[in-house]
Protein backbone atom coordinates (compact mmCIF):
# COMPACT_ATOMS: atom_id res chain seq x y z
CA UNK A 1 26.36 -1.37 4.64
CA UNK A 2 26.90 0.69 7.95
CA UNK A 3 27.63 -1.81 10.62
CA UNK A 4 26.07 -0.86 13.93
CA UNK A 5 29.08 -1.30 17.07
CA UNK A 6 25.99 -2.24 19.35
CA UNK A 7 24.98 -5.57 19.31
CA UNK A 8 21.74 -7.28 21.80
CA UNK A 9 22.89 -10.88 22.92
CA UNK A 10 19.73 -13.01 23.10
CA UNK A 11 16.09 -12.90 22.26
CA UNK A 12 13.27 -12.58 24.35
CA UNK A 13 11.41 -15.30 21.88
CA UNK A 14 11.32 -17.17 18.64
CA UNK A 15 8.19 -17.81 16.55
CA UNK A 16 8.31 -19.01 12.54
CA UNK A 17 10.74 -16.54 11.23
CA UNK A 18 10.08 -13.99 13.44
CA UNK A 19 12.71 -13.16 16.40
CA UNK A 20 11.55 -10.69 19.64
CA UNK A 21 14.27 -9.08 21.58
CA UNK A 22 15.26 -6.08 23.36
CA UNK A 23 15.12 -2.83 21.71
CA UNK A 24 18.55 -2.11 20.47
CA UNK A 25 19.53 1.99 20.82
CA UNK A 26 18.99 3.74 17.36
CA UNK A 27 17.26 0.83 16.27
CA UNK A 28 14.97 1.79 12.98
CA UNK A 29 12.02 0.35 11.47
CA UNK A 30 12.57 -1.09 8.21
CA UNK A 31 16.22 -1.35 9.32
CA UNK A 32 18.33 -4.24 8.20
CA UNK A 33 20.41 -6.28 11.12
CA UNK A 34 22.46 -9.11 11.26
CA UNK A 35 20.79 -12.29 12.82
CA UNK A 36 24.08 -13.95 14.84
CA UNK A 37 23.39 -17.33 15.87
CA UNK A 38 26.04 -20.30 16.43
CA UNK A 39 28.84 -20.20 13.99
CA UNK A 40 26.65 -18.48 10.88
CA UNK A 41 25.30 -14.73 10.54
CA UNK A 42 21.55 -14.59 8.64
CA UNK A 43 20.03 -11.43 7.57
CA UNK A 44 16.61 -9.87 8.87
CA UNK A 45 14.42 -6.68 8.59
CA UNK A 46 13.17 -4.67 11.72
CA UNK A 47 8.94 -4.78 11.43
CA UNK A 48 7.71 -3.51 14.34
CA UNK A 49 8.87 -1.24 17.41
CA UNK A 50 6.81 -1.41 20.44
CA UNK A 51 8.23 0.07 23.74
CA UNK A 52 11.21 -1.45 24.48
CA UNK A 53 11.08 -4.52 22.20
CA UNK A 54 11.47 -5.04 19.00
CA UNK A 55 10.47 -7.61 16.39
CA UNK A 56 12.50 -8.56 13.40
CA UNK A 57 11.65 -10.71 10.31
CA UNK A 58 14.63 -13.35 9.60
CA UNK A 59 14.83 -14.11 5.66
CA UNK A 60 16.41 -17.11 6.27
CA UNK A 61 14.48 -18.84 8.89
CA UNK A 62 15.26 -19.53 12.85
CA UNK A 63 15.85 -22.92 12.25
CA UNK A 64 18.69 -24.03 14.56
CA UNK A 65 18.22 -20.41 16.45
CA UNK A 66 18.50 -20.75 20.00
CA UNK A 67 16.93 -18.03 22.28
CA UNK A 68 20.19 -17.69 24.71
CA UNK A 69 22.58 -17.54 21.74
CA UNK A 70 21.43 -15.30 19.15
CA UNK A 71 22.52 -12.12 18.78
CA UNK A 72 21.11 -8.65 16.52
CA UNK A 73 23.36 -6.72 15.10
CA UNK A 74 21.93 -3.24 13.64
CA UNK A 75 23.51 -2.11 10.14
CA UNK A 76 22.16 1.11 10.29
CA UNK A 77 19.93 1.04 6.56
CA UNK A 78 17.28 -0.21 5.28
CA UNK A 79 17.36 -3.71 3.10
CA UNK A 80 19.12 -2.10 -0.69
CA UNK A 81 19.70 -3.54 -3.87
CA UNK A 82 23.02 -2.68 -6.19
CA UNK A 83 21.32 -2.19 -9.42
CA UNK A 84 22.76 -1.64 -12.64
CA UNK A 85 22.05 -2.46 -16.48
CA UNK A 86 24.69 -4.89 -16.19
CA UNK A 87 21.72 -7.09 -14.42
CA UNK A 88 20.21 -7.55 -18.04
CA UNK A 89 20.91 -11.48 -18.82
CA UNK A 90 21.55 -12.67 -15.83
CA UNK A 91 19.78 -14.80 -13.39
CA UNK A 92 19.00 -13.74 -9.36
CA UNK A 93 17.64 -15.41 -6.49
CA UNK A 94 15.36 -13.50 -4.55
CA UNK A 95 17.04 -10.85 -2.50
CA UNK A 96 19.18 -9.88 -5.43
CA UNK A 97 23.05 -12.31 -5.81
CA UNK A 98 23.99 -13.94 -8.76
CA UNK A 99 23.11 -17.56 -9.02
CA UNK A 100 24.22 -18.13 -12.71
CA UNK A 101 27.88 -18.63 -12.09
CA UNK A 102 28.51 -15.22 -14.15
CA UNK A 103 30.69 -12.55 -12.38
CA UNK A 104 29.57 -10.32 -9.86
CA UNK A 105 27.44 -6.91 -10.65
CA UNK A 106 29.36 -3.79 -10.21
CA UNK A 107 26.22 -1.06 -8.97
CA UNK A 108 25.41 1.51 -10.57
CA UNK A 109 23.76 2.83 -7.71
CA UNK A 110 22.37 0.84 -4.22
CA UNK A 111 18.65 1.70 -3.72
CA UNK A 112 16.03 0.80 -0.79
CA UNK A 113 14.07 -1.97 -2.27
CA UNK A 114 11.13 -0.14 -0.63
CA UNK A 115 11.13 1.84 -3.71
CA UNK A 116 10.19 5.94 -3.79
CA UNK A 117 6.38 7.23 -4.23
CA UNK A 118 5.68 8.80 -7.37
CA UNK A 119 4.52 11.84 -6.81
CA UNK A 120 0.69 11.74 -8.05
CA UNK A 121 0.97 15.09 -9.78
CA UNK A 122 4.08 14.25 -11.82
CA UNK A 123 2.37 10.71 -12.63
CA UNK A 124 1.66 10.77 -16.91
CA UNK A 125 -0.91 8.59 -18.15
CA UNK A 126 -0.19 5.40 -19.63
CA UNK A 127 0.11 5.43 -23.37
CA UNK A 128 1.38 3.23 -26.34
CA UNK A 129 0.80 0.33 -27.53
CA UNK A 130 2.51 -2.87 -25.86
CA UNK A 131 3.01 -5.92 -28.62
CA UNK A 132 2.84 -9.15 -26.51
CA UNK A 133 2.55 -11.23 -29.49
CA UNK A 134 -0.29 -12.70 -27.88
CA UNK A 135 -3.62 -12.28 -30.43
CA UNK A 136 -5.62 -12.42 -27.59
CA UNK A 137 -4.48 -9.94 -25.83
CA UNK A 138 -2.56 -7.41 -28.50
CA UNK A 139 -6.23 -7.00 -29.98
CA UNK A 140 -9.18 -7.31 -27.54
CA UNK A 141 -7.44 -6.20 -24.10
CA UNK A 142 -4.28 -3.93 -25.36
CA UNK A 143 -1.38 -4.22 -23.29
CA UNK A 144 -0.15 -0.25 -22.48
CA UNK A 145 3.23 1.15 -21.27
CA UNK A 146 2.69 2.38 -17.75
CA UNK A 147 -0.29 0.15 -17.51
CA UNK A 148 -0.56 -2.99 -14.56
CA UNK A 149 -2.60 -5.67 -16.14
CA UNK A 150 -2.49 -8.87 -14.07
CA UNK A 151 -3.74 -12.47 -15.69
CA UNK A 152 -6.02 -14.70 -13.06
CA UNK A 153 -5.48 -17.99 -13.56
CA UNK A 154 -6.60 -21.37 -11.56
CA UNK A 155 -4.80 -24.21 -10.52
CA UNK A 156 -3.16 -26.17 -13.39
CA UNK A 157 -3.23 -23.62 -15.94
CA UNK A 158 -0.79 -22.72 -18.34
CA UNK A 159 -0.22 -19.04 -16.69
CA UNK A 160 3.37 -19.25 -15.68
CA UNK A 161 4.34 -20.43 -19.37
CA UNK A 162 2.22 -17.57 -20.89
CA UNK A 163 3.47 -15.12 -18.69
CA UNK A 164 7.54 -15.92 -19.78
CA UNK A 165 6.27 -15.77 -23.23
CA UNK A 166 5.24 -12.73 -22.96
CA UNK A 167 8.38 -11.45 -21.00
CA UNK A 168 10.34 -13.01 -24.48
CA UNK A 169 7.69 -11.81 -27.25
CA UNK A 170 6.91 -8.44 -25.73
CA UNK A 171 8.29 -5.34 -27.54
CA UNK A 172 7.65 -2.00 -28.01
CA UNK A 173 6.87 -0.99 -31.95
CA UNK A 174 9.73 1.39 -32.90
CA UNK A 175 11.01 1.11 -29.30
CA UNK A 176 14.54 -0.60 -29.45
CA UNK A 177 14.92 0.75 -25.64
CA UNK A 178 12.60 -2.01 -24.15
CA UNK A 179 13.82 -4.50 -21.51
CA UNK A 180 11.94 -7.19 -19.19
CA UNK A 181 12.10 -8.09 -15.66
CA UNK A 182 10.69 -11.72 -14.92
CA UNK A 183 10.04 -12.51 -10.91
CA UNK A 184 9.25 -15.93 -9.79
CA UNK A 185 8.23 -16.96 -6.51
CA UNK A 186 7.70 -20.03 -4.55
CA UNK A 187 8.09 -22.21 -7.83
CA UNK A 188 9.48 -25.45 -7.86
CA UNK A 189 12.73 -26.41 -9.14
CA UNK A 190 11.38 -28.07 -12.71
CA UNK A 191 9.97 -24.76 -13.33
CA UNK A 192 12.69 -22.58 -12.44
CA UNK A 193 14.60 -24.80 -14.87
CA UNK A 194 12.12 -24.42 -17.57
CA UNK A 195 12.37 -20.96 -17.17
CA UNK A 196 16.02 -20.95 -17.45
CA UNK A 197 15.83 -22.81 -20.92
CA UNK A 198 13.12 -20.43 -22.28
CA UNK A 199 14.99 -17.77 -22.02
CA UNK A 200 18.43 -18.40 -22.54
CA UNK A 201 17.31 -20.05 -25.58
CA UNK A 202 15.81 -17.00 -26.87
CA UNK A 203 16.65 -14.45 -29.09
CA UNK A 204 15.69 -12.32 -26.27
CA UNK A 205 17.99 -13.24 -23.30
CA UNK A 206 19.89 -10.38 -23.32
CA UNK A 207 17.54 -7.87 -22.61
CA UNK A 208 15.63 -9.83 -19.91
CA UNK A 209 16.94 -10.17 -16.24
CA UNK A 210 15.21 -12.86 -13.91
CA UNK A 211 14.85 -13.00 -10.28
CA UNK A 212 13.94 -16.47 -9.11
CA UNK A 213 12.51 -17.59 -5.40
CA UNK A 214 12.41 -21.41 -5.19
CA UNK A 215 9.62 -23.79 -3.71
CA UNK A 216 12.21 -24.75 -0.94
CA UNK A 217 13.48 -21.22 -0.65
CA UNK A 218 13.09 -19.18 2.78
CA UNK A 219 8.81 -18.37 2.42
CA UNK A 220 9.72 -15.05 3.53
CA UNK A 221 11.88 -14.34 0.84
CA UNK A 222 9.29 -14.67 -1.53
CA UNK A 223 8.47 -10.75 0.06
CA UNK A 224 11.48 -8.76 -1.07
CA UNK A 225 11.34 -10.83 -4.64
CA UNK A 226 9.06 -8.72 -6.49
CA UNK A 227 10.48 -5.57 -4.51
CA UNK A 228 13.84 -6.44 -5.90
CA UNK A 229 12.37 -7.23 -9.24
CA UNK A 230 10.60 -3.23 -9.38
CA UNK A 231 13.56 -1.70 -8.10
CA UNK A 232 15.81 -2.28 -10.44
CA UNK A 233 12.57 -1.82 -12.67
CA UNK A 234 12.77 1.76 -11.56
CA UNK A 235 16.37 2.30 -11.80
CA UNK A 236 15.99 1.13 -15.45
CA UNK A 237 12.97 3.60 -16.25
CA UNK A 238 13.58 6.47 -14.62
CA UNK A 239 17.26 6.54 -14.29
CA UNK A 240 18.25 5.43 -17.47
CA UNK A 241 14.93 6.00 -19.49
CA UNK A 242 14.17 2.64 -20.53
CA UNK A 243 11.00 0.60 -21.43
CA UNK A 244 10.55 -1.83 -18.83
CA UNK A 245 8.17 -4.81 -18.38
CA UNK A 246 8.06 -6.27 -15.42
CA UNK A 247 6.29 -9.80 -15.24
CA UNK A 248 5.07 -11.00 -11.13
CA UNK A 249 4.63 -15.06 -10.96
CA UNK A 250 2.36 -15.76 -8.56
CA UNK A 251 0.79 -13.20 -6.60
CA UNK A 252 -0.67 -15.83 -4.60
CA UNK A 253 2.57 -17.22 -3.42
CA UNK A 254 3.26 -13.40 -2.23
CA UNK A 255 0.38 -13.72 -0.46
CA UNK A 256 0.42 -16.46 0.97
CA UNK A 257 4.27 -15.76 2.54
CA UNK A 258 2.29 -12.33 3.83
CA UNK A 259 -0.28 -14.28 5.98
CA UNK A 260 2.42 -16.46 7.76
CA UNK A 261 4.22 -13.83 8.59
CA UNK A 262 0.99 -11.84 9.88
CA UNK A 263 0.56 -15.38 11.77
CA UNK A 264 4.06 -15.61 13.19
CA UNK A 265 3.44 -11.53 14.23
CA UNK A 266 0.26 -12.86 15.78
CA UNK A 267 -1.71 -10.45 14.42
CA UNK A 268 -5.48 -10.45 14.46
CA UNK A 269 -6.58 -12.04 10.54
CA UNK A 270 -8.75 -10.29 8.43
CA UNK A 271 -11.30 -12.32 5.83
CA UNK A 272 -9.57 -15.91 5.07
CA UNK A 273 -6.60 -15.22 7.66
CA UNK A 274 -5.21 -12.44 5.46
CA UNK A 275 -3.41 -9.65 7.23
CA UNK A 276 -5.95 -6.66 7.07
CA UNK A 277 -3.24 -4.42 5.45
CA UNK A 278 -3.14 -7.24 2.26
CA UNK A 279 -5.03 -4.31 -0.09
CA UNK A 280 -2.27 -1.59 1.30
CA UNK A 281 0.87 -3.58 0.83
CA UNK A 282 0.04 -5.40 -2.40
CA UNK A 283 -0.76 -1.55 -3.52
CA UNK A 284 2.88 -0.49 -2.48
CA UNK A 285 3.93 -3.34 -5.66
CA UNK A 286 1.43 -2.56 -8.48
CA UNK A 287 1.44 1.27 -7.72
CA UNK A 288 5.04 1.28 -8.45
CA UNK A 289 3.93 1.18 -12.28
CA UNK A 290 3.61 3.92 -14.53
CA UNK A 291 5.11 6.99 -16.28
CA UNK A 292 6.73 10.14 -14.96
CA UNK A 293 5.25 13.35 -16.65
CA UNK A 294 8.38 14.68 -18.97
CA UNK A 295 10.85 12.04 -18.36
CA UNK A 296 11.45 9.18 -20.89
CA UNK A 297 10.77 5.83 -19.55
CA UNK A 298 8.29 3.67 -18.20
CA UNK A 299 7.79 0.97 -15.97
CA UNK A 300 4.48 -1.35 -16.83
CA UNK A 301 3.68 -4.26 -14.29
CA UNK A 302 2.09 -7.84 -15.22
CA UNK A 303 1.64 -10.06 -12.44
CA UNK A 304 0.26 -13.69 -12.78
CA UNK A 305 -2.56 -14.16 -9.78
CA UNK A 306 -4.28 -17.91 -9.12
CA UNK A 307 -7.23 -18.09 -7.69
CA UNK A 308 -7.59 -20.92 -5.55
CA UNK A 309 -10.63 -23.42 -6.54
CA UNK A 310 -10.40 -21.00 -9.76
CA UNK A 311 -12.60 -18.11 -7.29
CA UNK A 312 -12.33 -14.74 -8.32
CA UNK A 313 -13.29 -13.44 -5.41
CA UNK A 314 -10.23 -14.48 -2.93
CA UNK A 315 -9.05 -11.82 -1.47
CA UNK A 316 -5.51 -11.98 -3.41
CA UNK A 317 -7.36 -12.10 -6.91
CA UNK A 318 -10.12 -9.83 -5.16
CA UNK A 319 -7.70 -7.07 -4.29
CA UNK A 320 -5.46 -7.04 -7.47
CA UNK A 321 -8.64 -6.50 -9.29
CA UNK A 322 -9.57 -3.08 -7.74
CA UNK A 323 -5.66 -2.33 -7.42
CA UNK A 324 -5.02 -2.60 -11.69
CA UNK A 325 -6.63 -1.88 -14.70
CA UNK A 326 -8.25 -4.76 -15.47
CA UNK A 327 -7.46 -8.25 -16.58
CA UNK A 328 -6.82 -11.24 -18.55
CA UNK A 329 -8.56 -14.24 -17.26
CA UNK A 330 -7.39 -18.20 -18.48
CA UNK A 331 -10.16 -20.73 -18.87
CA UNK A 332 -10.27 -23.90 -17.88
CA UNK A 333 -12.94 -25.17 -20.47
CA UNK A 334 -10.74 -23.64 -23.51
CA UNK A 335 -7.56 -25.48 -21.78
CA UNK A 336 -9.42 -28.47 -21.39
CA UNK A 337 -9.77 -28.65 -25.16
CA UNK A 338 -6.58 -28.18 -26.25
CA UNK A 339 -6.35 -24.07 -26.93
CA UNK A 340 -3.38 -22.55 -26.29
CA UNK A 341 -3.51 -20.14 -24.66
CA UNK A 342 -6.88 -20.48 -23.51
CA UNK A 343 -7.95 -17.18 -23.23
CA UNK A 344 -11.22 -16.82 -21.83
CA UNK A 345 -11.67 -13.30 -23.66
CA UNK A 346 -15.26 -11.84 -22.69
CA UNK A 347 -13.95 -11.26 -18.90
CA UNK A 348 -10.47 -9.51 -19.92
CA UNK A 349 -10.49 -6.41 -19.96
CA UNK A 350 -8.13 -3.15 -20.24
CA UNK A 351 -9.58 -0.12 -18.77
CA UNK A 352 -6.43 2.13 -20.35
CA UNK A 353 -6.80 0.43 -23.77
CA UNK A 354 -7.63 3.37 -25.67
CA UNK A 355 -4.53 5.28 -24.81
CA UNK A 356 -2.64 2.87 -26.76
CA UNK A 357 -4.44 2.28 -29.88
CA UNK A 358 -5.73 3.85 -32.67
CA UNK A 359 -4.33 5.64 -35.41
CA UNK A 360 -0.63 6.47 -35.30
CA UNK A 361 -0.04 3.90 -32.65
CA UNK A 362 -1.70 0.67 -34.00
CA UNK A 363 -4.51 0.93 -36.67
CA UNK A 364 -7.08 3.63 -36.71
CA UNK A 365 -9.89 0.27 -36.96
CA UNK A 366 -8.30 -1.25 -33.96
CA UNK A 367 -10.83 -0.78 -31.66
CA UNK A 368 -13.73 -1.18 -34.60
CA UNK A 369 -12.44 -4.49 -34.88
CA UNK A 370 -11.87 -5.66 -31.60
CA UNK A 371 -15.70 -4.46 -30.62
CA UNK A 372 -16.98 -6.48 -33.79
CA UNK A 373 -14.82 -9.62 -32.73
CA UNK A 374 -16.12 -9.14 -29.04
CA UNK A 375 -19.94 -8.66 -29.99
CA UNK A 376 -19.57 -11.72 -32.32
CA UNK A 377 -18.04 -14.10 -29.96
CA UNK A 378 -20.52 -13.47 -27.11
CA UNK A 379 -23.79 -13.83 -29.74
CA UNK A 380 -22.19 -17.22 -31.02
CA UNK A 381 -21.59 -18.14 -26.93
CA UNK A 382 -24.75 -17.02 -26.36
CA UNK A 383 -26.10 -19.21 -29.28
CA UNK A 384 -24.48 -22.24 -28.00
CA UNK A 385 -26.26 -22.26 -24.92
CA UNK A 386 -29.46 -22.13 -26.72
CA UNK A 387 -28.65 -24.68 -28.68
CA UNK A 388 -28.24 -27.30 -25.77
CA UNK A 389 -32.20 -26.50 -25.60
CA UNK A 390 -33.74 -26.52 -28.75
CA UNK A 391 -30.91 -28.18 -30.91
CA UNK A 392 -28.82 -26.72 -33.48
CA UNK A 393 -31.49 -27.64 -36.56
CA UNK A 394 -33.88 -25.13 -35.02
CA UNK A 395 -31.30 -22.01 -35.27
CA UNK A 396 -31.48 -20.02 -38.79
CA UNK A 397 -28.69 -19.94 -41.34
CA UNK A 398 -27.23 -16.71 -40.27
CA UNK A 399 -26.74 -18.07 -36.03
CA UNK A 400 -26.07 -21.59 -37.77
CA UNK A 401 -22.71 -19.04 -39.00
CA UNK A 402 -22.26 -17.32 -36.10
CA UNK A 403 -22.21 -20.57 -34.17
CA UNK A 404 -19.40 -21.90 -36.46
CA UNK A 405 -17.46 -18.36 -36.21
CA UNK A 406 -17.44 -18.95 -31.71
CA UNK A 407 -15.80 -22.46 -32.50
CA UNK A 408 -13.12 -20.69 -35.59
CA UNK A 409 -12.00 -17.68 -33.02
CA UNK A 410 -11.21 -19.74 -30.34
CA UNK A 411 -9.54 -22.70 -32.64
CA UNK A 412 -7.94 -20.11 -34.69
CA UNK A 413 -7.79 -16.88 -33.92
CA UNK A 414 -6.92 -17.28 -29.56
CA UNK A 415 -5.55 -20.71 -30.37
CA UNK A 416 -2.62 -19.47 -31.68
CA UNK A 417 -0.23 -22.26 -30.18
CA UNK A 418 3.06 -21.37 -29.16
CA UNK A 419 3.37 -19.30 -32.06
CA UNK A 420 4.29 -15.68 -31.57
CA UNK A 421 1.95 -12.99 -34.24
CA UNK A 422 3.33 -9.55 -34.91
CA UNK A 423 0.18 -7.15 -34.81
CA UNK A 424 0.09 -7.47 -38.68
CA UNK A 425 -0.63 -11.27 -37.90
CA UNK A 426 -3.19 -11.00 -35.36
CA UNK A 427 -5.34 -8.86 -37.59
CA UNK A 428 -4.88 -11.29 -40.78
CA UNK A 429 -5.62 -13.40 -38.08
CA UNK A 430 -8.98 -11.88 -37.11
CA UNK A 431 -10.43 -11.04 -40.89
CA UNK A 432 -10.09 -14.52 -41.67
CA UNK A 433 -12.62 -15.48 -38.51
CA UNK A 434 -15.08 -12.29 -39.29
CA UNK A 435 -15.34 -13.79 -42.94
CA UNK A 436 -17.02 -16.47 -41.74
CA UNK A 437 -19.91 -13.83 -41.24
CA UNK A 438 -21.63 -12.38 -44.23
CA UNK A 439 -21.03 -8.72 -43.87
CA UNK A 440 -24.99 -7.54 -43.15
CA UNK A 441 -24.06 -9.14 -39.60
CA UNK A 442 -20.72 -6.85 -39.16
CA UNK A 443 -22.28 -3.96 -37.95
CA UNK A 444 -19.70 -2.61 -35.96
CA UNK A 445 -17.74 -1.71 -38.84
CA UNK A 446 -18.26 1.03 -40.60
CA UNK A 447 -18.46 0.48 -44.95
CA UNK A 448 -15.00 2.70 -45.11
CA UNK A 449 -13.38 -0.44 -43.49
CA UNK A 450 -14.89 -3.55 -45.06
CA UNK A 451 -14.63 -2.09 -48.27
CA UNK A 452 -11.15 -2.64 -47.97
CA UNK A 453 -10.92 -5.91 -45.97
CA UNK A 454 -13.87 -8.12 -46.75
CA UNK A 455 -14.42 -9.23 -50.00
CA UNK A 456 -17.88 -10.09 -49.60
CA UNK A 457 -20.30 -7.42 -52.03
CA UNK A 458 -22.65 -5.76 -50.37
């Protein structure tokens, strides 16, 4: 860090975490400076320059700030990160230091957590297949390298435990170069300790590094977390040509820090107080996915989102949606009944799925199967409505089977517990629900297939 010999003695104002002052010469935006109050220095990031003033964003706080006796002191760079693969089992807060008593990381290299566009025409298109270990997910909405799949979730759902089962079960078939980055923000401490313990108690800990923003953490913060979480994301895939999963919890909690900022900025709200720029900024995170065209590596992006009063259409949810490639969506009816992980499958979706399945990858039936299990599922749901009409005597033998096949592939087949299933298992998995069917209803599949899975003559 470049430390500036110019330093502004007092602010002009103070408002949330945001400080006002005098424009310091060769002040930058984006520029990191030194917040100087009495007897402690804080850290801060120039946002905006306007004339002769300039406002910077203290991570810390102004708490205990006093107009008269703060001072700025420029460093001369934007806020970097020392990354390095020596950041693989260990345990960060959010802007990056140690916090699990190991020694300190020597960097590699120090990069802007801003991160660096990809260049659109050297952007490759995600391919292969992603093995979560979740059934759910591995079959009907195929995780793929490159990809950014985000899960919505509502309040009280098991998404944060999914999600660091994932970032423990995920591999790459054949792929012993595959790594995970897990970001947390704004979670409380129990949490952050039950994180700890699931992965330190996993086979997996050494290949996973965690960045971790608490509850009672600065709520700024919470805005270079996932920033520090994709840049050493980057430095991983395209510097050292690793696989690399990187795993957002919450989105929301991003958000949210966003629009109190934009409040303390006093900026005029867009649609529920949201900055208007929310689509553009939370684009600058999930656009940092993907593959370069001839380079090994790959950085793939899963960020949890809640939706507050479980409604898909909040702008944070709202915006992610038309950001990624699809979705996994958590149910509140399946949780309420004791499925784990409830899995509402007819809304997820993976709009790059095909890249990553199929023969050579997977199984050449994988998508056969997955349509059949779809088309199934939403005929037995369908059924069950009707039912609540005219009563399940009045349905025929054949939707009196289908009905009992919607209640087998949730209890079974997305009910899966805490059990992780290679992709061998989720397709046992699945053939034991479709044989519930008698094969004239499994028309999806072509005779090649069930000739050698169902044992059911024709």
């Amino acid at each position: 860090m470049r430390l500036s010999s110019v330093r502004q003695l007092g602010v002009d104002r103070i408002a949330g975490p945001i400080v006002v002052l005098r424009r310091v010469a060769g002040m930058g935006l984006d520029e990191e400076v030194l917040v100087v109050g009495p007897g402690e220095t804080r850290h801060g990031r120039v946002l905006e320059l306007s004339g002769d003033l300039a406002v910077v964003q203290v991570y810390e706080g102004t708490f205990g700030l006093e107009v008269g006796s703060t001072g700025i002191e420029p460093t001369g760079e934007p806020f970097r990160l020392g990354v390095s693969d020596a950041m693989l089992g260990r345990v960060f807060d959010g802007r990056g230091r140690p916090v699990d008593d190991g020694p300190a990381i020597v960097a590699d290299r120090v990069l802007d957590v801003g991160g660096a566009p990809m260049n659109p025409a050297a952007r490759d298109h995600p391919v292969n297949f992603i093995e979560t270990g979740v059934s759910a997910i591995d079959l009907l909405a195929s995780l793929v390298r490159g990809q950014k799949l985000p899960i919505f979730t509502g309040p009280g759902l098991p998404a944060s435990t999914l999600a660091a089962r994932i970032a423990i079960g995920a591999r790459l078939p054949g792929d012993e170069r595959f790594v995970t980055i897990f970001a947390a923000m704004g979670v409380t401490r129990r949490e952050a300790d039950e994180f700890r313990d699931a992965f330190s108690s996993s086979a997996s800990v050494e290949r996973i590094a965690v960045f971790l923003n608490l509850a009672d953490d600065p709520v700024i913060e919470r805005l270079l977390v996932p920033r520090c979480a994709l840049t050493l994301g980057e430095h991983l895939a395209f510097g050292l040509g690793l696989d690399v999963l990187v795993v957002l919890t919450d989105v929301l909690a991003y958000g949210e820090a966003l629009r109190e900022l934009s409040t303390a900025r006093e900026e005029i709200p867009g649609r529920r107080g949201y900055p208007g720029y929310l689509y553009t900024d939370l684009a600058t995170l999930f656009e940092r996915a993907g593959r370069l065209r001839g380079r090994p590596g790959s950085l793939t992006v899963l960020p949890v989102v809640s939706m507050p009063d479980d409604d898909i259409t909040h702008p944070v949810p709202d915006l992610t949606g038309y950001i990624t490639e699809g979705q996994i969506v958590l149910s509140r009816d399946l949780h309420g009944r004791g499925i784990d992980p409830p899995i509402d499958v007819l809304p997820c979706l993976s709009r790059v799925m095909n890249a990553g399945i199929g023969a050579g990858r997977t199984r050449a039936e994988h998508r056969l199967v997955a349509d059949q299990l779809y088309a199934s599922y939403a005929r037995g749901c369908e059924l069950r409505r009707l039912v609540t009409v005219i009563g399940e005597a009045a349905l025929s033998p054949v939707e009196q089977r289908l009905l009992a096949f919607a209640d087998e592939f949730e209890t079974r087949f997305v009910g899966q517990g805490r059990a992780r299933r290679t992709l061998d298992e989720t397709f046992e998995a699945a053939w034991a629900v479709l044989r519930r069917l008698p094969r004239s209803e499994l028309r999806r599949l072509p005779d090649d297939v069930l000739d050698r899975a169902y044992p059911e003559p024709r």
